[in-house]
C-alpha atoms as a PDB file:
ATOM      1  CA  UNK A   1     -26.727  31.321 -31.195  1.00  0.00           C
ATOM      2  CA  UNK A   2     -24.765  31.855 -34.450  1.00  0.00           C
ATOM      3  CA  UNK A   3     -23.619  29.177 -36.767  1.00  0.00           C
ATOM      4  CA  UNK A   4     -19.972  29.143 -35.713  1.00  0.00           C
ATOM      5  CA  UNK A   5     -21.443  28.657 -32.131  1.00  0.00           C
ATOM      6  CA  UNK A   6     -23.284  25.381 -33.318  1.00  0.00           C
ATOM      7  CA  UNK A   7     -20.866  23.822 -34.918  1.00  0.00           C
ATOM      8  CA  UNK A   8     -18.545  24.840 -31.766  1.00  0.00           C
ATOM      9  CA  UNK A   9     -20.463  23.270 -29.099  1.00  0.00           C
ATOM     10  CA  UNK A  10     -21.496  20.332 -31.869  1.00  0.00           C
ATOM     11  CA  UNK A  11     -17.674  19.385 -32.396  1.00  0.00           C
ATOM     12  CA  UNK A  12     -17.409  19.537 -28.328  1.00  0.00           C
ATOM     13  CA  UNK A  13     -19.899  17.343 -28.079  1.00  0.00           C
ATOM     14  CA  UNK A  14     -19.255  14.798 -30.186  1.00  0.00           C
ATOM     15  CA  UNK A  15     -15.680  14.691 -28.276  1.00  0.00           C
ATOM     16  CA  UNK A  16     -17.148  14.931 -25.074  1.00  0.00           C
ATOM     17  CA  UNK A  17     -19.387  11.875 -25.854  1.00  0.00           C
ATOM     18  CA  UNK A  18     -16.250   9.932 -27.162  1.00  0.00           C
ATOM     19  CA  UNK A  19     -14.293  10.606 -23.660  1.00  0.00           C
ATOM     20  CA  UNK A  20     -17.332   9.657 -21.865  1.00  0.00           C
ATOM     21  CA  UNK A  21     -17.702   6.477 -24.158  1.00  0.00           C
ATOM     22  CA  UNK A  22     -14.273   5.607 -23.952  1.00  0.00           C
ATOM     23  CA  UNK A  23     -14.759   6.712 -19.993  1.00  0.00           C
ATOM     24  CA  UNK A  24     -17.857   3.784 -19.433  1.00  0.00           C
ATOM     25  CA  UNK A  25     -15.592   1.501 -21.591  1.00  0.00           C
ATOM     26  CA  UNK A  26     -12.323   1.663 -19.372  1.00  0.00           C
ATOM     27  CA  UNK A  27     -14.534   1.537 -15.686  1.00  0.00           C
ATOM     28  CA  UNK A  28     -16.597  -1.705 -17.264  1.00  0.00           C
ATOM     29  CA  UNK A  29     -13.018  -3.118 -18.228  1.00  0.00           C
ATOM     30  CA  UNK A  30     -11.490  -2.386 -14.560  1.00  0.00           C
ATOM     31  CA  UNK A  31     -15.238  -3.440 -12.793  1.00  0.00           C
ATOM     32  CA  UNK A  32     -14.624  -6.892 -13.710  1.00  0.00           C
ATOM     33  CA  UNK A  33     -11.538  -7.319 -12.337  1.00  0.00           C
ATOM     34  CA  UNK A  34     -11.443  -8.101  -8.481  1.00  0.00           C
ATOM     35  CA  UNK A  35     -10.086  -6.464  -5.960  1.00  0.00           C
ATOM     36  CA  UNK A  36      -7.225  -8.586  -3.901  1.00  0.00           C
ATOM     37  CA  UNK A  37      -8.587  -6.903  -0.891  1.00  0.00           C
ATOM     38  CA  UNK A  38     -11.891  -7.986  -1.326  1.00  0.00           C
ATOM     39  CA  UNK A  39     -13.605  -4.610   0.043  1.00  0.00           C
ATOM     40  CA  UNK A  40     -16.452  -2.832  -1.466  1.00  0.00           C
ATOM     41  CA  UNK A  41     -16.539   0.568  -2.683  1.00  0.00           C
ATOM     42  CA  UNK A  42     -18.275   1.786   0.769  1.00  0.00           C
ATOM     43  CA  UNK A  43     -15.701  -0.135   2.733  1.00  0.00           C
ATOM     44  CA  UNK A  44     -12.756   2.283   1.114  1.00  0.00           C
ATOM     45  CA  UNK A  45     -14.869   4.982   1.374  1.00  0.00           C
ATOM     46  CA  UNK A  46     -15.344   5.049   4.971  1.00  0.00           C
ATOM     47  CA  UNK A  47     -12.014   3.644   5.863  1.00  0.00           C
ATOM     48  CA  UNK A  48     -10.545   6.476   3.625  1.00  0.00           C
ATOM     49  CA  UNK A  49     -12.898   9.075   5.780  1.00  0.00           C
ATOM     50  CA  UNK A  50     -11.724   7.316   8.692  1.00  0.00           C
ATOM     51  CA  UNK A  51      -8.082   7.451   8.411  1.00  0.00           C
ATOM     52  CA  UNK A  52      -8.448  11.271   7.500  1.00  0.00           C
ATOM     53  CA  UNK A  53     -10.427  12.170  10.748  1.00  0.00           C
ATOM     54  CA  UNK A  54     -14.004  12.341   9.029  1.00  0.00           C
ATOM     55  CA  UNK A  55     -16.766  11.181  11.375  1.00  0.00           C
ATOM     56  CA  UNK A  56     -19.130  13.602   9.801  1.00  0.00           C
ATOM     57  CA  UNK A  57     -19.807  12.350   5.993  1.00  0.00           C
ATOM     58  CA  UNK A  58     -21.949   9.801   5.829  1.00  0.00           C
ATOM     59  CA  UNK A  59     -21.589   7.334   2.897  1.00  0.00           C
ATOM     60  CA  UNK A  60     -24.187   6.389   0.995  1.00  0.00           C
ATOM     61  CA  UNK A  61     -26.071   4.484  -2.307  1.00  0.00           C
ATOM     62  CA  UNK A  62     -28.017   6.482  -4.919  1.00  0.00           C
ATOM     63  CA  UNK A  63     -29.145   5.339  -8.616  1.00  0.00           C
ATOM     64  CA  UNK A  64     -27.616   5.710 -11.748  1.00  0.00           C
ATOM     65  CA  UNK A  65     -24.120   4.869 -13.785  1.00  0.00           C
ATOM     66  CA  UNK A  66     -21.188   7.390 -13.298  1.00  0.00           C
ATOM     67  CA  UNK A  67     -23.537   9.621 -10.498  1.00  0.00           C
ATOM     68  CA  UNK A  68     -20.898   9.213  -7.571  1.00  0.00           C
ATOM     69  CA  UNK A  69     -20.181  13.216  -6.070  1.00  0.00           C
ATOM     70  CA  UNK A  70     -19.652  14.551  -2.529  1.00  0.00           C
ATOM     71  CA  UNK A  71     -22.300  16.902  -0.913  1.00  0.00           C
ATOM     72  CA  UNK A  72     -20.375  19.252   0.836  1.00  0.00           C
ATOM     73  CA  UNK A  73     -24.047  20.840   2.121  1.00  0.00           C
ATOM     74  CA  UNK A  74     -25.050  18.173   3.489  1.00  0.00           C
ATOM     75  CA  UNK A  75     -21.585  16.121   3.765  1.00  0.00           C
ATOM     76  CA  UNK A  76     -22.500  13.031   2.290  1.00  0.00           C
ATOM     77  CA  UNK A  77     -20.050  10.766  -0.266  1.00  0.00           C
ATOM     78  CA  UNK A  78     -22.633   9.233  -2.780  1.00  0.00           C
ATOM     79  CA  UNK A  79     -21.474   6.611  -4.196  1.00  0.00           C
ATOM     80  CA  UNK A  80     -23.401   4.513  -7.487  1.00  0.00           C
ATOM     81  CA  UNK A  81     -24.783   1.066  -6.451  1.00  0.00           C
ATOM     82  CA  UNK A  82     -21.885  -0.438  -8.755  1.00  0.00           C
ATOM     83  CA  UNK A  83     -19.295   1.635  -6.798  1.00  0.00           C
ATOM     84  CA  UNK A  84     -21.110   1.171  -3.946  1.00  0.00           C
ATOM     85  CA  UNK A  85     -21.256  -2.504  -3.339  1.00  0.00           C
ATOM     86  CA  UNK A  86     -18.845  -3.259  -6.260  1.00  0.00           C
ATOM     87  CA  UNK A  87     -15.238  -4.947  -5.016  1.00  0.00           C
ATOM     88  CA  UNK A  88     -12.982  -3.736  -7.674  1.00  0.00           C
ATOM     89  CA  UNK A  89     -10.176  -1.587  -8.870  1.00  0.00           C
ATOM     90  CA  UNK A  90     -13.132   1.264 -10.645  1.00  0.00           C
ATOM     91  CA  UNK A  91     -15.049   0.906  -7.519  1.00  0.00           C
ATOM     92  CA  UNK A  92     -12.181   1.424  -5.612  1.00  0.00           C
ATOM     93  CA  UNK A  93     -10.146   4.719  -7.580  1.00  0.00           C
ATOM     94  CA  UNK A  94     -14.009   6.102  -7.486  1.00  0.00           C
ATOM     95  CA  UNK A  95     -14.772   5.650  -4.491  1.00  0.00           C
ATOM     96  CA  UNK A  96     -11.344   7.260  -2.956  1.00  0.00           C
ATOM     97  CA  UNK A  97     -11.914  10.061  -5.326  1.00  0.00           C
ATOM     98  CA  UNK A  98     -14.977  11.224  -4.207  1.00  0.00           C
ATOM     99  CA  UNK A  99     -13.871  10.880  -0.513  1.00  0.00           C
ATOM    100  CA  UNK A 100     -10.702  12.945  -1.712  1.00  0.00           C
ATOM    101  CA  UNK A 101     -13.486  15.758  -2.076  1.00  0.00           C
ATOM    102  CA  UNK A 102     -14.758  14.869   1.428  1.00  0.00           C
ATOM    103  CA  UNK A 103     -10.690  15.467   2.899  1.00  0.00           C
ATOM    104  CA  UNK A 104     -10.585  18.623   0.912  1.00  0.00           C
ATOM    105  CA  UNK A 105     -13.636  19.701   2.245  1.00  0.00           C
ATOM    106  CA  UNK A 106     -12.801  19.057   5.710  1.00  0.00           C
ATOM    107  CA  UNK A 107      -9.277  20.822   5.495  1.00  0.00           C
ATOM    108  CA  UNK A 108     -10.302  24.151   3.319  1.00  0.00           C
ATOM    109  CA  UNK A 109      -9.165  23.525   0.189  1.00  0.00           C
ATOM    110  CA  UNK A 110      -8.850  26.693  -1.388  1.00  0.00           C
ATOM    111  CA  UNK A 111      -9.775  25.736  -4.882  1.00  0.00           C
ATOM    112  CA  UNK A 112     -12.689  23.768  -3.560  1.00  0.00           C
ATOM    113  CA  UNK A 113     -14.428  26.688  -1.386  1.00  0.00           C
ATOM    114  CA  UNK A 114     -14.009  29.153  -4.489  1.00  0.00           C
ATOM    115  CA  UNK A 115     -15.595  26.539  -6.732  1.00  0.00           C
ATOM    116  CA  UNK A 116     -18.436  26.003  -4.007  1.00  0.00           C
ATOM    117  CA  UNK A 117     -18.742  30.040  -3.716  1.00  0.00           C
ATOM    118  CA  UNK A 118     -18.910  30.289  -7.676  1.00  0.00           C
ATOM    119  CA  UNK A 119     -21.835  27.114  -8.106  1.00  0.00           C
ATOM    120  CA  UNK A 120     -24.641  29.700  -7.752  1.00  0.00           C
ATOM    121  CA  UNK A 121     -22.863  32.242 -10.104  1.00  0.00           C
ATOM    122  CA  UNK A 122     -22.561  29.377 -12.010  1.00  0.00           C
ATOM    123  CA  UNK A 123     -26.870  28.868 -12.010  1.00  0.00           C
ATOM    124  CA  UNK A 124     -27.426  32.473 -12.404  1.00  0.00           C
ATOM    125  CA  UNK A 125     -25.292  32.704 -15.603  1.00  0.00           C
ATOM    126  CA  UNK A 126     -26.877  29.498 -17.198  1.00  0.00           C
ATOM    127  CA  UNK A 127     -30.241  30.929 -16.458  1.00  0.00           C
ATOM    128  CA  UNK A 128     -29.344  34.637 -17.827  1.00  0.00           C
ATOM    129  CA  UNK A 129     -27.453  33.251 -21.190  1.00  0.00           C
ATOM    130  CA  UNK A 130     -30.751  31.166 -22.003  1.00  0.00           C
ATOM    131  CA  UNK A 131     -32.846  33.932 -21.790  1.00  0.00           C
ATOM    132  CA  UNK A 132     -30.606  36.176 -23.692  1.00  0.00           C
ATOM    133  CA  UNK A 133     -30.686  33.081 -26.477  1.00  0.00           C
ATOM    134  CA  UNK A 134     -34.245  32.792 -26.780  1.00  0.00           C
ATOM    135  CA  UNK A 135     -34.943  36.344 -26.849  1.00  0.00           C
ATOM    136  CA  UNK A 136     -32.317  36.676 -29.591  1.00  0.00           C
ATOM    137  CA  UNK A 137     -34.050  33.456 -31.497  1.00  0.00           C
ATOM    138  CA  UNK A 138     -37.692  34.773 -30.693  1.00  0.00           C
ATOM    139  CA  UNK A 139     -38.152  37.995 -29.712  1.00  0.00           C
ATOM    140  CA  UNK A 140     -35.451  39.898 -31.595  1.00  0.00           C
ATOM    141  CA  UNK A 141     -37.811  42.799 -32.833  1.00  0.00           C
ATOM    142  CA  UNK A 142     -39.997  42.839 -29.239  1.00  0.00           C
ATOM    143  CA  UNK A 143     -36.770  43.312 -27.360  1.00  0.00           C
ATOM    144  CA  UNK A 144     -35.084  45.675 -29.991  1.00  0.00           C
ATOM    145  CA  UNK A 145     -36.051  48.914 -27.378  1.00  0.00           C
ATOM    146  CA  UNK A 146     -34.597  46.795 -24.525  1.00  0.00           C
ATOM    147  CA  UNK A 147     -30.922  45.917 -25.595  1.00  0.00           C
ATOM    148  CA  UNK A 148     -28.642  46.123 -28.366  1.00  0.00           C
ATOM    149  CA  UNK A 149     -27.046  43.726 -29.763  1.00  0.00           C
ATOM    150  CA  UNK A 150     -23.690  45.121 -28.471  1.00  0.00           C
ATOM    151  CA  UNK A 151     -25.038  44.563 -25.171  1.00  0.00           C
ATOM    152  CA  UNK A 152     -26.448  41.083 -25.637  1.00  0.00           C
ATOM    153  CA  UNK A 153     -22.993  40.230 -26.862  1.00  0.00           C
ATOM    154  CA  UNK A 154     -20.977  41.581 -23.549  1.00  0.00           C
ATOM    155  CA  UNK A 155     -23.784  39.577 -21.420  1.00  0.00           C
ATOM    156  CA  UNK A 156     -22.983  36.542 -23.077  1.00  0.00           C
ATOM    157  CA  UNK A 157     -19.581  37.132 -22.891  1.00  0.00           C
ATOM    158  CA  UNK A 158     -20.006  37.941 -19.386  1.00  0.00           C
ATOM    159  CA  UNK A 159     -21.629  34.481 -19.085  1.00  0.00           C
ATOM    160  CA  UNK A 160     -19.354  32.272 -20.189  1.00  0.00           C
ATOM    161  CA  UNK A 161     -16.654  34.316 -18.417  1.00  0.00           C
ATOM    162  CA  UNK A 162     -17.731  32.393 -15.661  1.00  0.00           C
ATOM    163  CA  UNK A 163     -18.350  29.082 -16.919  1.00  0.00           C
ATOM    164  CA  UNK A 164     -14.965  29.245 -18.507  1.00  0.00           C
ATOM    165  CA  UNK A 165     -13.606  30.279 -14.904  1.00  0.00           C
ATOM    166  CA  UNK A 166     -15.340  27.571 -13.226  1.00  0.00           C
ATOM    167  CA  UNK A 167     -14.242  24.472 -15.553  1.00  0.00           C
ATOM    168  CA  UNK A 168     -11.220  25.835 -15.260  1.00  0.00           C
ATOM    169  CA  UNK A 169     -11.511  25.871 -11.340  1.00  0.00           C
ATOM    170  CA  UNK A 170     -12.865  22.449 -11.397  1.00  0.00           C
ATOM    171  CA  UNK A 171      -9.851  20.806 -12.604  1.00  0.00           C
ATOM    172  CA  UNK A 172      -7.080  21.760  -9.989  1.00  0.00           C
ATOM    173  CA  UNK A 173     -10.453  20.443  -7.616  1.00  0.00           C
ATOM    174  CA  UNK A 174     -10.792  17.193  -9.800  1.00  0.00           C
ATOM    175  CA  UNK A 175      -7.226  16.622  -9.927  1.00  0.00           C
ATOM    176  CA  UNK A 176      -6.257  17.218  -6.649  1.00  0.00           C
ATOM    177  CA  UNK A 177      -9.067  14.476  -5.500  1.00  0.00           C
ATOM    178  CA  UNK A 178      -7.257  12.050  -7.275  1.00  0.00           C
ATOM    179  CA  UNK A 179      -4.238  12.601  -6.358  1.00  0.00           C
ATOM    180  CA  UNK A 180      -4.917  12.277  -2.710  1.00  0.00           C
ATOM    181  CA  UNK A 181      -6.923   9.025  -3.946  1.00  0.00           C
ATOM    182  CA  UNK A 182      -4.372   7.215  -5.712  1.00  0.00           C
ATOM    183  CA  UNK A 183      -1.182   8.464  -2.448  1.00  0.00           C
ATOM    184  CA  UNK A 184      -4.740   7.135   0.123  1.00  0.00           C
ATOM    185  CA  UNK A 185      -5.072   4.095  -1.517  1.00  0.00           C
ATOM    186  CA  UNK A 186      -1.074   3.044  -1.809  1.00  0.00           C
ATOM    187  CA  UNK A 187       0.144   3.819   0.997  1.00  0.00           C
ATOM    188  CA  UNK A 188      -2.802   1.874   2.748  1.00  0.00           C
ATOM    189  CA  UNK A 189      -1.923  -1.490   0.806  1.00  0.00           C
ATOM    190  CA  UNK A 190      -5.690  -1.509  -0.273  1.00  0.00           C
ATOM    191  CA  UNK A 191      -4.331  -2.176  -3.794  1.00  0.00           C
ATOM    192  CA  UNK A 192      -1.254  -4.361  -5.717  1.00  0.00           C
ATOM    193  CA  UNK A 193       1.110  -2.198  -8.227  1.00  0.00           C
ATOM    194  CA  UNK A 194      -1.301  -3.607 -11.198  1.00  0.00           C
ATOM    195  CA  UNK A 195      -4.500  -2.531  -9.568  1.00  0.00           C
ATOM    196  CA  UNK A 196      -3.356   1.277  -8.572  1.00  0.00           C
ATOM    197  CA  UNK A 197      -2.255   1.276 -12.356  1.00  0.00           C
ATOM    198  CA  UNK A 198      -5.907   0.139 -13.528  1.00  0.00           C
ATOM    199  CA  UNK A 199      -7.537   2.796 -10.976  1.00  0.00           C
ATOM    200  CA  UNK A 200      -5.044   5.198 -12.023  1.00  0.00           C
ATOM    201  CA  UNK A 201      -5.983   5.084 -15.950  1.00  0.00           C
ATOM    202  CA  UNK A 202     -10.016   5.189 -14.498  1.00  0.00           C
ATOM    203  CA  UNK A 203      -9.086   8.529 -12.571  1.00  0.00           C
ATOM    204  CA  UNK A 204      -7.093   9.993 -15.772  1.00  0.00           C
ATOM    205  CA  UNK A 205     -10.192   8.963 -18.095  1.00  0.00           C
ATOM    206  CA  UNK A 206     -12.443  10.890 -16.001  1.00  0.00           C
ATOM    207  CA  UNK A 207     -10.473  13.679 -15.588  1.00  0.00           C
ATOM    208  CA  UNK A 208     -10.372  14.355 -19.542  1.00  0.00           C
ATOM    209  CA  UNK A 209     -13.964  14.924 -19.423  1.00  0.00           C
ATOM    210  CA  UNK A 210     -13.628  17.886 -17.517  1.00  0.00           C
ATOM    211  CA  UNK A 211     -10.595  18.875 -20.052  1.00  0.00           C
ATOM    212  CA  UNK A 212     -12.375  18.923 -22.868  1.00  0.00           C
ATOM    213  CA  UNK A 213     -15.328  20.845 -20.841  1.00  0.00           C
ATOM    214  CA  UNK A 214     -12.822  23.715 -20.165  1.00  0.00           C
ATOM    215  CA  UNK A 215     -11.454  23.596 -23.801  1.00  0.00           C
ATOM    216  CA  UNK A 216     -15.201  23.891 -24.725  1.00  0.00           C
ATOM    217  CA  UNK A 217     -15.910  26.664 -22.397  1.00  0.00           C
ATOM    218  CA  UNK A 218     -12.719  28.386 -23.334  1.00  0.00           C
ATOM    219  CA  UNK A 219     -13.517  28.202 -26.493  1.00  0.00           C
ATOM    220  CA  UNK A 220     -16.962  29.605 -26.820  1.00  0.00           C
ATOM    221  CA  UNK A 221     -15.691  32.856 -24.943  1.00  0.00           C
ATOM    222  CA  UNK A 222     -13.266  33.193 -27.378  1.00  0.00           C
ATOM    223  CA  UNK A 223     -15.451  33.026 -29.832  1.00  0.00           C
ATOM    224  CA  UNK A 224     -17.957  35.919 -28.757  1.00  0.00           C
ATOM    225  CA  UNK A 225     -15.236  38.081 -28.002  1.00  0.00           C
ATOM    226  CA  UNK A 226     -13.921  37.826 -31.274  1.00  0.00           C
ATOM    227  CA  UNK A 227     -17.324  38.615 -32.686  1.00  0.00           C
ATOM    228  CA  UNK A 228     -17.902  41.792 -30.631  1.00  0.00           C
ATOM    229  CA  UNK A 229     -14.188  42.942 -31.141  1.00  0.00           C
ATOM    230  CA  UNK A 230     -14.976  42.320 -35.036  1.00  0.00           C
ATOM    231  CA  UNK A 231     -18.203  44.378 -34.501  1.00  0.00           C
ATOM    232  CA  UNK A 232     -16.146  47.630 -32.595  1.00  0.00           C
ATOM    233  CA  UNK A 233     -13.706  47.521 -35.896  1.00  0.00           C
END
């Protein structure tokens, strides 16, 4: 990895640590403020499921801070213990969210199945650029015979082709979850004007993260294509 790469992926994540700071900051503000309703993050999620048709997901507790996803393998909503038993407006806006993946799911969401298809692309391409890295770092000279460096360039490329494709996938996905969320979670009366405004602002700071991880992904390609291009000059 080149210089310009560093300092590329250093200056994305410094910003991605301030979103995710200013992410924790915003859900610890909104987790302390109760919900009129008085229902726990499992109790939206399963009357969210509910009122969509879903008697298949199953919703349950796992570890961690910020670790709430849907499994669409197995089709389980898993929610953090503070989401999970917490009775708030955070708990709440995360806890529709990730159900919103759950509705997608359920009705074919285009955007979701092609980000689903692309995950083990996705696993492939992180293991293939890490090799190409290392042997670039490491084994430059035993490799020499094997590739050029015209070649390593166009796999990497290649690479984060595909990440750059599927952060930018993700956030129609991301966006789309919220949406259904925040229209779920009004027209239900679970929550006043003041507390869909406070779960709103939670959804749109969580949502930047994966911003700034499509800028970043964006950005790298552009980066090695500009240094092959300047290399076929």
């Amino acid at each position: 990895m080149g210089f310009g790469a560093i300092l590329i992926t250093g200056f994305f994540m410094l910003v991605g640590w301030m979103v995710s700071s200013r992410l924790k900051n915003k859900f610890k503000k909104y987790s302390e403020i109760r919900l009129s309703k008085d229902l726990t993050g499992a109790d939206i999620a399963r009357l969210m499921l509910a009122d969509n048709g879903i008697h298949d997901v199953k919703v349950i507790s796992v570890e961690g801070q910020l670790t709430d996803h849907y499994n669409p393998v197995n089709k389980t909503v898993n929610l953090s213990q503070d989401v999970y038993n917490g009775r708030n407006a955070a708990a709440t806006a995360v806890a529709a969210h990730e159900c919103g993946h759950a509705v997608q799911h359920a009705k074919a969401y285009s955007m979701l199945e092609f980000r689903s298809a692309m995950v083990p692309i996705q696993n492939i391409s992180a293991k293939v650029i890490n090799f190409v890295f290392l042997a670039m770092m490491f084994g430059a000279f035993a490799i020499k015979g094997l590739f050029s460096f015209d070649t390593a360039l166009l796999v990497i490329i290649a690479c984060y082709g595909v990440f750059a494709l599927f952060a930018l996938v993700t956030l129609p996905v991301e966006f789309d979850a919220s949406k259904r969320a925040l229209a779920w979670i009004e027209d239900r009366g679970i929550v006043t004007p003041q507390e869909h405004d406070m779960a709103k602002d939670a959804l749109n700071s969580a949502a930047m993260t994966y911003v700034v991880a499509a800028i970043g992904a964006i950005t790298m390609l552009l980066y090695y294509v500009m240094i092959f291009m300047g290399r076929r000059d």
